[in-house]
C-alpha atoms as a PDB file:
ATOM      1  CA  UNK A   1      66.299  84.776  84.611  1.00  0.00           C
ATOM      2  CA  UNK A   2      68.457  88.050  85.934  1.00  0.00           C
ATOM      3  CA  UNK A   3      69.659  87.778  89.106  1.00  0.00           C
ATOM      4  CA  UNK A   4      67.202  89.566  92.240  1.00  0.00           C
ATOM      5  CA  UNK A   5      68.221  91.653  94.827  1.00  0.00           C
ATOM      6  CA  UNK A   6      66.443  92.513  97.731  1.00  0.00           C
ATOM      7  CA  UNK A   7      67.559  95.955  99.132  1.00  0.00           C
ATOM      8  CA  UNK A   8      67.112  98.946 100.725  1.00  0.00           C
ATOM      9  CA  UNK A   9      67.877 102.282  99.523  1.00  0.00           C
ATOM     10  CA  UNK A  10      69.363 103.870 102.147  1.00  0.00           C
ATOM     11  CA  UNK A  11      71.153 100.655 103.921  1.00  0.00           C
ATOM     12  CA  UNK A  12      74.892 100.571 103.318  1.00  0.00           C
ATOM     13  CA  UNK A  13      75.174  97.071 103.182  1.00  0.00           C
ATOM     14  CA  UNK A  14      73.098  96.631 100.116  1.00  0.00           C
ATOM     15  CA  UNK A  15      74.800  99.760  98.756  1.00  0.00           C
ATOM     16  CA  UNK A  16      77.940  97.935  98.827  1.00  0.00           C
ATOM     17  CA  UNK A  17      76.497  95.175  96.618  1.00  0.00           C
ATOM     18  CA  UNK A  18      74.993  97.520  94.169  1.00  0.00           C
ATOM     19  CA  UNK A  19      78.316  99.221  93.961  1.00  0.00           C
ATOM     20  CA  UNK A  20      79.732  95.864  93.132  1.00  0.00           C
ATOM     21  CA  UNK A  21      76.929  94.990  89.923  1.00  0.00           C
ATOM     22  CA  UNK A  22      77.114  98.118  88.514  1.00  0.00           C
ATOM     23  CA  UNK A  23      80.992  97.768  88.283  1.00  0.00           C
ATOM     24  CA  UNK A  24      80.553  94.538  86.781  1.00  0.00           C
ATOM     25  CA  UNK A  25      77.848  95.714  84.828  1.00  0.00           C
ATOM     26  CA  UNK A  26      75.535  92.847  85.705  1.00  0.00           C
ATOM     27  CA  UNK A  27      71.721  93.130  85.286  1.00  0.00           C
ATOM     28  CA  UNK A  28      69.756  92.387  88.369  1.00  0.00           C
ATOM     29  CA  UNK A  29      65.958  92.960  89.222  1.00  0.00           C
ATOM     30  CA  UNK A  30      65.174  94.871  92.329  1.00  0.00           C
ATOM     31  CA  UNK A  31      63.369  94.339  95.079  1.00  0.00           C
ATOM     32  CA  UNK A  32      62.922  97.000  98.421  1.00  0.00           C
ATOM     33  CA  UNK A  33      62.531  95.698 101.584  1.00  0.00           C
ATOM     34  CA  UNK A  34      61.581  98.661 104.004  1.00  0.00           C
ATOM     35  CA  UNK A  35      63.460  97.827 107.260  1.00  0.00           C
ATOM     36  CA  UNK A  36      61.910 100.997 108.986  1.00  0.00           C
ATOM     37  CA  UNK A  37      58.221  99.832 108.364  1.00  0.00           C
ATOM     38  CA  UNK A  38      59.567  96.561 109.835  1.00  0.00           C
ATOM     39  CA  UNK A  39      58.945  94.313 106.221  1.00  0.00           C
ATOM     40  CA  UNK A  40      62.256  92.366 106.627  1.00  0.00           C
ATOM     41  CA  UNK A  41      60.297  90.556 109.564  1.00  0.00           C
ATOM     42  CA  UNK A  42      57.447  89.625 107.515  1.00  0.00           C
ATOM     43  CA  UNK A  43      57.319  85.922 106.268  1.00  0.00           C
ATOM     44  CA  UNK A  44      57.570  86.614 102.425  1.00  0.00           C
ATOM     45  CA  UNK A  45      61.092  87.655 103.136  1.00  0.00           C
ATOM     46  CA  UNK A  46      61.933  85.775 105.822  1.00  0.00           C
ATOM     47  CA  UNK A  47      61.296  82.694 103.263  1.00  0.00           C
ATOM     48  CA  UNK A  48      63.886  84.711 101.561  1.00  0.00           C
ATOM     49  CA  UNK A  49      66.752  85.683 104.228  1.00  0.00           C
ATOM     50  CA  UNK A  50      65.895  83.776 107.947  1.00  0.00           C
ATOM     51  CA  UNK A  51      68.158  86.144 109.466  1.00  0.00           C
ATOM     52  CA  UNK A  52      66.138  88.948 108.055  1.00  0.00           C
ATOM     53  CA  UNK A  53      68.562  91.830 106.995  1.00  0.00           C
ATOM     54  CA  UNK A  54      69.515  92.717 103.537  1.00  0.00           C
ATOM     55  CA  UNK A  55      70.740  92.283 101.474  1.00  0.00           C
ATOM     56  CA  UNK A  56      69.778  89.019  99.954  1.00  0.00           C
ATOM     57  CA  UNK A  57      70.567  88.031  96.194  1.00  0.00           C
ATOM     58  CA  UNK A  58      68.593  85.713  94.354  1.00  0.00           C
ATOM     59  CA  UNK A  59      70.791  83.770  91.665  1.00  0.00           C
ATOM     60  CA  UNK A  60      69.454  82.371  88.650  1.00  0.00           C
ATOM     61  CA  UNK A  61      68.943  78.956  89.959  1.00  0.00           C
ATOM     62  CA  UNK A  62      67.121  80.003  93.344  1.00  0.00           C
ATOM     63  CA  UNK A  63      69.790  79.751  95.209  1.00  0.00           C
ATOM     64  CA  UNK A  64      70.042  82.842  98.166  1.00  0.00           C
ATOM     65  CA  UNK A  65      73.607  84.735  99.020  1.00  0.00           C
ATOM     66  CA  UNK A  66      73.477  86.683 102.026  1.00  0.00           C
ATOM     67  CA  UNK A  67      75.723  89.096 103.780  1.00  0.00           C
ATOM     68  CA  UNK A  68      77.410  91.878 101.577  1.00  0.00           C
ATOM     69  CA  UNK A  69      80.925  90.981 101.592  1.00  0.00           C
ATOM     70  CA  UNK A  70      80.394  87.210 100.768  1.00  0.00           C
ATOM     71  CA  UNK A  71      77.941  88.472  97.716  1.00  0.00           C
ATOM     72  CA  UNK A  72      80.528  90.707  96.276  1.00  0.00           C
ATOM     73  CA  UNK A  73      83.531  88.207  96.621  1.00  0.00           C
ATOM     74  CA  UNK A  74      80.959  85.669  94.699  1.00  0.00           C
ATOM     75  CA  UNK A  75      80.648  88.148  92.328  1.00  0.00           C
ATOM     76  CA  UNK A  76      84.021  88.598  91.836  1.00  0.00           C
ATOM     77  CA  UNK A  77      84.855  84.907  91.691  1.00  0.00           C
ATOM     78  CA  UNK A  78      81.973  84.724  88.984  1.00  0.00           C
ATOM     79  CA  UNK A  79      82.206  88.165  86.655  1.00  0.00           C
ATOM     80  CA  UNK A  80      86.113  88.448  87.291  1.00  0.00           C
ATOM     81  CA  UNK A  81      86.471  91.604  85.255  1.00  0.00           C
ATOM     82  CA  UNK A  82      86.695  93.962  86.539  1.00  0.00           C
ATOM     83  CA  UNK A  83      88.471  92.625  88.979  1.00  0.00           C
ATOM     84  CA  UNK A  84      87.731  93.804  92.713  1.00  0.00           C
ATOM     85  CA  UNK A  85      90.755  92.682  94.749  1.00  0.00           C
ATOM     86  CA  UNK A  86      94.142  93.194  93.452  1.00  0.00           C
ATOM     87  CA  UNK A  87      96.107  90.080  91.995  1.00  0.00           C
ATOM     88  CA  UNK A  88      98.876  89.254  94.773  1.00  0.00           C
ATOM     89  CA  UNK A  89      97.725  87.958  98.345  1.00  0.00           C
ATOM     90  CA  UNK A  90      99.136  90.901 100.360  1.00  0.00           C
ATOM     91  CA  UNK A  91      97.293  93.362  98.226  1.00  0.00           C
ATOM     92  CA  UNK A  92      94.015  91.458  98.447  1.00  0.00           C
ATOM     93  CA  UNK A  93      94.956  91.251 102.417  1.00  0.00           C
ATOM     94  CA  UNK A  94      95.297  95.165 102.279  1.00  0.00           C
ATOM     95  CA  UNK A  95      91.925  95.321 100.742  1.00  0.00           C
ATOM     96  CA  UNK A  96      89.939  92.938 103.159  1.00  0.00           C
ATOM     97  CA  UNK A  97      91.659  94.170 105.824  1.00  0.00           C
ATOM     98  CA  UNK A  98      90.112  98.321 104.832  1.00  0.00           C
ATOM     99  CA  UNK A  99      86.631  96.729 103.786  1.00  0.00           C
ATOM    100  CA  UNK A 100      86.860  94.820 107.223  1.00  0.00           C
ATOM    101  CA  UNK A 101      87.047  97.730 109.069  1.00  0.00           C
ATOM    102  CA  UNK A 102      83.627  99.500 107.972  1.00  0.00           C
ATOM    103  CA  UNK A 103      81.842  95.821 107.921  1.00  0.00           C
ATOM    104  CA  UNK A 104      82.382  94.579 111.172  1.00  0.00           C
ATOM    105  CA  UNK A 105      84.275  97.592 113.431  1.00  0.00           C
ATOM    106  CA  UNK A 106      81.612 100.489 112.301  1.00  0.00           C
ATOM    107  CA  UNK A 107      78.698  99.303 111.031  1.00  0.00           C
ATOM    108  CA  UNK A 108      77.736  96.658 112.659  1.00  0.00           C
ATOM    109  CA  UNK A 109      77.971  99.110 116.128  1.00  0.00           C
ATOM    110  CA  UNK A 110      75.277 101.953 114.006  1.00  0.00           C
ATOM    111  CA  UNK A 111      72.917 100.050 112.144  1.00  0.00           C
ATOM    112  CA  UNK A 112      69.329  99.702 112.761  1.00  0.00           C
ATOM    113  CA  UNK A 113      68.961  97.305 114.768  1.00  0.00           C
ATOM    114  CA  UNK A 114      71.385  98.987 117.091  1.00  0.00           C
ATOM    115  CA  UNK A 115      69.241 102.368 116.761  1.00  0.00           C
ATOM    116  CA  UNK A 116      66.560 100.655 118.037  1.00  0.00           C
ATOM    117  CA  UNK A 117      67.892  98.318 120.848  1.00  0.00           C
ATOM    118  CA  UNK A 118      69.190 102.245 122.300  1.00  0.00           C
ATOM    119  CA  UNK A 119      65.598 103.061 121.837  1.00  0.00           C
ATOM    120  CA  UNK A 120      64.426 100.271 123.829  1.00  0.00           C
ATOM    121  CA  UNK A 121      67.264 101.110 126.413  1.00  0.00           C
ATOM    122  CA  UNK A 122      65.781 104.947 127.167  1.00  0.00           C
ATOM    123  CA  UNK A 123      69.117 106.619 124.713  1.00  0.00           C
ATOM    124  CA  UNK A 124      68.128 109.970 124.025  1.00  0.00           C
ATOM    125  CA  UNK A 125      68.789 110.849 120.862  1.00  0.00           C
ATOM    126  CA  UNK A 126      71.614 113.331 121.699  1.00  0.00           C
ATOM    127  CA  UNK A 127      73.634 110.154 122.747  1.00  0.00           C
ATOM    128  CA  UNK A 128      73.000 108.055 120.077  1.00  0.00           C
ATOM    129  CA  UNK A 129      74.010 110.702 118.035  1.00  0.00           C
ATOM    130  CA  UNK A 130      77.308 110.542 119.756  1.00  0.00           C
ATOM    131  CA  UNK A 131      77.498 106.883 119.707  1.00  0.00           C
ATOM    132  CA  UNK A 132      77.102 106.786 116.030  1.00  0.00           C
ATOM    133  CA  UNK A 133      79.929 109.601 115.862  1.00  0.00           C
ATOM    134  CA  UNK A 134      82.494 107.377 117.779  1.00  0.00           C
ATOM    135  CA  UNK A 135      82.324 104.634 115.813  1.00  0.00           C
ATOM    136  CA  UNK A 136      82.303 105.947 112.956  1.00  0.00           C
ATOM    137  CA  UNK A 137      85.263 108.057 113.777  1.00  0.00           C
ATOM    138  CA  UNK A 138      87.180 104.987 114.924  1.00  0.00           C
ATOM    139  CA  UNK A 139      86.742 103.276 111.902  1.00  0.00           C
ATOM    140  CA  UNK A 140      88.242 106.456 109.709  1.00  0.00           C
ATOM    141  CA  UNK A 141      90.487 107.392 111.581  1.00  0.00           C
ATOM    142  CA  UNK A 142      92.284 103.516 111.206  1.00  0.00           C
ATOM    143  CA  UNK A 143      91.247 104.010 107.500  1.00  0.00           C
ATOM    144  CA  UNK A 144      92.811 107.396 106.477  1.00  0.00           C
ATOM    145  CA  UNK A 145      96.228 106.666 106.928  1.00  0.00           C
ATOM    146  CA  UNK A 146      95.776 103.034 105.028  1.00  0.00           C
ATOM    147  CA  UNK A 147      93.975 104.641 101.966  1.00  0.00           C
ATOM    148  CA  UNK A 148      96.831 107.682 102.421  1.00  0.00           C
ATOM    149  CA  UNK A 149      99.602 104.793 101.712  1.00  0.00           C
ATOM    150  CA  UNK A 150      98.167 102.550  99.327  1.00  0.00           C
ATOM    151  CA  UNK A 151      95.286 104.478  97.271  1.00  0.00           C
ATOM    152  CA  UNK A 152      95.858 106.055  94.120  1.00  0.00           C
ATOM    153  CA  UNK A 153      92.606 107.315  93.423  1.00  0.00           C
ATOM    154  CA  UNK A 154      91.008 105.103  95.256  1.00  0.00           C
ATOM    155  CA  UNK A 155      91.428 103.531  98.771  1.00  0.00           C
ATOM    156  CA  UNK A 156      93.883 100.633  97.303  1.00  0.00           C
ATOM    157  CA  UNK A 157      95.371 102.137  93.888  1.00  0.00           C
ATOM    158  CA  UNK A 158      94.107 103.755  91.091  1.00  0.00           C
ATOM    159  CA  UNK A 159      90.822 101.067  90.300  1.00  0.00           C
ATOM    160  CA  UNK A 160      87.571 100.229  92.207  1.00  0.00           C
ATOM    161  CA  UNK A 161      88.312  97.764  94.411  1.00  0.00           C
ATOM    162  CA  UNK A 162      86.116  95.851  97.434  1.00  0.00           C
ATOM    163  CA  UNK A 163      87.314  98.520  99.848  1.00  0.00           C
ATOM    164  CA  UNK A 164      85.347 101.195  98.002  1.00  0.00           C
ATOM    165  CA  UNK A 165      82.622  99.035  97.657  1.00  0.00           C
ATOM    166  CA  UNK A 166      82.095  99.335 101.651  1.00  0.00           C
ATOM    167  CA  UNK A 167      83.764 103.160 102.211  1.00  0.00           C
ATOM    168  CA  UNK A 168      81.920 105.032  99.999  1.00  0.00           C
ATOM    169  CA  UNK A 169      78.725 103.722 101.721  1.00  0.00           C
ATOM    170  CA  UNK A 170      80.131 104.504 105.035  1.00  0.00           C
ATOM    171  CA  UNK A 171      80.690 107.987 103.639  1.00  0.00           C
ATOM    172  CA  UNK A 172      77.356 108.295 102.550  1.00  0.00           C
ATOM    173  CA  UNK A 173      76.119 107.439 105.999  1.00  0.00           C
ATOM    174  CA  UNK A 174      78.850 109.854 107.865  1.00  0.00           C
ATOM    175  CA  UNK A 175      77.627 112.823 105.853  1.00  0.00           C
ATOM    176  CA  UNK A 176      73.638 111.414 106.912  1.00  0.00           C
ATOM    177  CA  UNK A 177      75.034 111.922 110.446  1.00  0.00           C
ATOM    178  CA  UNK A 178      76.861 114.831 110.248  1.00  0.00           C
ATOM    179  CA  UNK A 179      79.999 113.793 110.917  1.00  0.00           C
ATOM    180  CA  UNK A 180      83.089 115.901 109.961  1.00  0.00           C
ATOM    181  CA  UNK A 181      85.126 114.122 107.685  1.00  0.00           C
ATOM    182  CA  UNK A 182      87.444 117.529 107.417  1.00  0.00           C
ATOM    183  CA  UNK A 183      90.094 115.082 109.572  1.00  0.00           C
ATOM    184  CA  UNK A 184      90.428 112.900 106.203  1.00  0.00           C
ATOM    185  CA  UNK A 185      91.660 113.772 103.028  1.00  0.00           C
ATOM    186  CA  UNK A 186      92.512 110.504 101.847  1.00  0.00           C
ATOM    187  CA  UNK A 187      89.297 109.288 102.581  1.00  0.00           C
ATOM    188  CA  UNK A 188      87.595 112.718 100.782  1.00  0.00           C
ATOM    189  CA  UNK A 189      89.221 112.226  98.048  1.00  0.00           C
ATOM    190  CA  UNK A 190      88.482 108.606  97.519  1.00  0.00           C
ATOM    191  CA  UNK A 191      84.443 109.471  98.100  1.00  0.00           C
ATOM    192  CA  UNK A 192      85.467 112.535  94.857  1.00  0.00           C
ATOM    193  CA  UNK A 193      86.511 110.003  92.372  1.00  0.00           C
ATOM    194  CA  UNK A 194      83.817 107.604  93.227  1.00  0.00           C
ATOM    195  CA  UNK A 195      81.507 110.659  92.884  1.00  0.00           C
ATOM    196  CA  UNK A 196      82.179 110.948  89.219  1.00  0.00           C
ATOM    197  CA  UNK A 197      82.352 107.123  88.440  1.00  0.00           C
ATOM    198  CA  UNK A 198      79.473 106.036  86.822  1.00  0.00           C
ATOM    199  CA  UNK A 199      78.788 102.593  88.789  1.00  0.00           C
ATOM    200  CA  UNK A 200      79.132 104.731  92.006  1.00  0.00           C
ATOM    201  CA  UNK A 201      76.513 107.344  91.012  1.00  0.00           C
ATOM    202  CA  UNK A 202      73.984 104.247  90.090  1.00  0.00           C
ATOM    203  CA  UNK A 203      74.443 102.435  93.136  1.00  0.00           C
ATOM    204  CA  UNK A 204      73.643 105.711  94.958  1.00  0.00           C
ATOM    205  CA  UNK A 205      70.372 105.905  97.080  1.00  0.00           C
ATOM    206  CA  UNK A 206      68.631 108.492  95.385  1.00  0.00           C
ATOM    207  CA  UNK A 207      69.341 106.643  92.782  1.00  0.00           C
ATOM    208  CA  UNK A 208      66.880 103.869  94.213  1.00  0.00           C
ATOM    209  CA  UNK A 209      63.452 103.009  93.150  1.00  0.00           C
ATOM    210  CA  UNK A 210      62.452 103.207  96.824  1.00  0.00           C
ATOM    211  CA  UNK A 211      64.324 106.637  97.590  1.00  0.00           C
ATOM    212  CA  UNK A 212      62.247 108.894  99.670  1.00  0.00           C
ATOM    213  CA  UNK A 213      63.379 111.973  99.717  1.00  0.00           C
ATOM    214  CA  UNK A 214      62.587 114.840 101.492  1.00  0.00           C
END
């Protein structure tokens, strides 16, 4: 039995555990879960994830992972190569302490649930567009000069590491908002390289069997 994952295309937290299988190459069957149309609040998946967000991974035995960051240092525990945080504790702080920055300073502030509770609150578009902006731009501009130091390639040296797994889905969601990311190099580069890796270009939403696309 392959291991399930319930996701949704666009999302960046489920993007960050895609990222993380397809550098492990591990085989996984998919499942969307439209969180515009509202389905993560039905019961089949709430039987799935209580807290309702995605993603969720389904292991082999039943058993139900939740939240990105946990999945993908499961994953690394379980498929160690290749590996995903460097081998010596202050590199592997380096690399939480990046990943930590788009998982709980930015995203958590722009996701939808956010979008919507500024919906509820009146926020005209206009504003949330600028809300999304700040954030965002926070975030980055704490990253750049952290990847500038310590990448190589890539935001912490010259391999893949869990900090990629959450930047380059940040960077897909900056360019979704327009956001000018002229202000980072570092972080430009980083989202080049992943642009020609091959795990990075299969974890990519278009690349999703629920992509809708314009």
């Amino acid at each position: 039995m392959a291991l399930t994952l319930y996701s949704a295309w666009r999302a960046t937290a489920p993007y960050r555990v895609r990222i993380g299988l397809a550098l492990k190459g591990v085989a996984y069957d998919y499942v969307p879960v439209d969180l515009i149309a509202g389905q993560q609040h039905q019961a089949a998946y709430r039987a799935v994830n209580p807290q309702r967000l995605t993603p969720a991974l389904v292991l082999e035995d039943g058993e139900v992972l939740t939240q990105s960051l946990a999945i993908l240092e499961w994953l690394d525990e379980t498929h160690p190569n290749p590996a995903l945080m460097p081998a010596d504790p202050l590199g592997r702080a380096r690399v939480r302490a990046m990943a930590d920055v788009v998982a709980c300073d930015i995203h958590p502030l722009n996701n939808t649930r956010v979008g919507r509770a500024l919906d509820a609150m009146d926020v005209s578009p206009v504003r949330r567009s600028k809300w999304t902006e700040r954030w965002i731009l926070d975030g980055f501009n704490t990253l750049e000069p952290m990847i500038a130091k310590h990448g190589k390639g890539f935001s912490y040296g010259d391999t893949p590491t869990l900090a990629d797994c959450t930047l380059i889905p940040q960077v897909y969601s900056a360019r979704r908002f327009e956001v000018d990311l002229a202000p980072y190099p570092a972080i430009r580069a980083v989202a080049e390289a992943a642009a020609e890796h091959p795990a990075f270009q299969a974890a990519h939403p278009d690349q999703q069997p629920d992509a809708q696309r314009a």
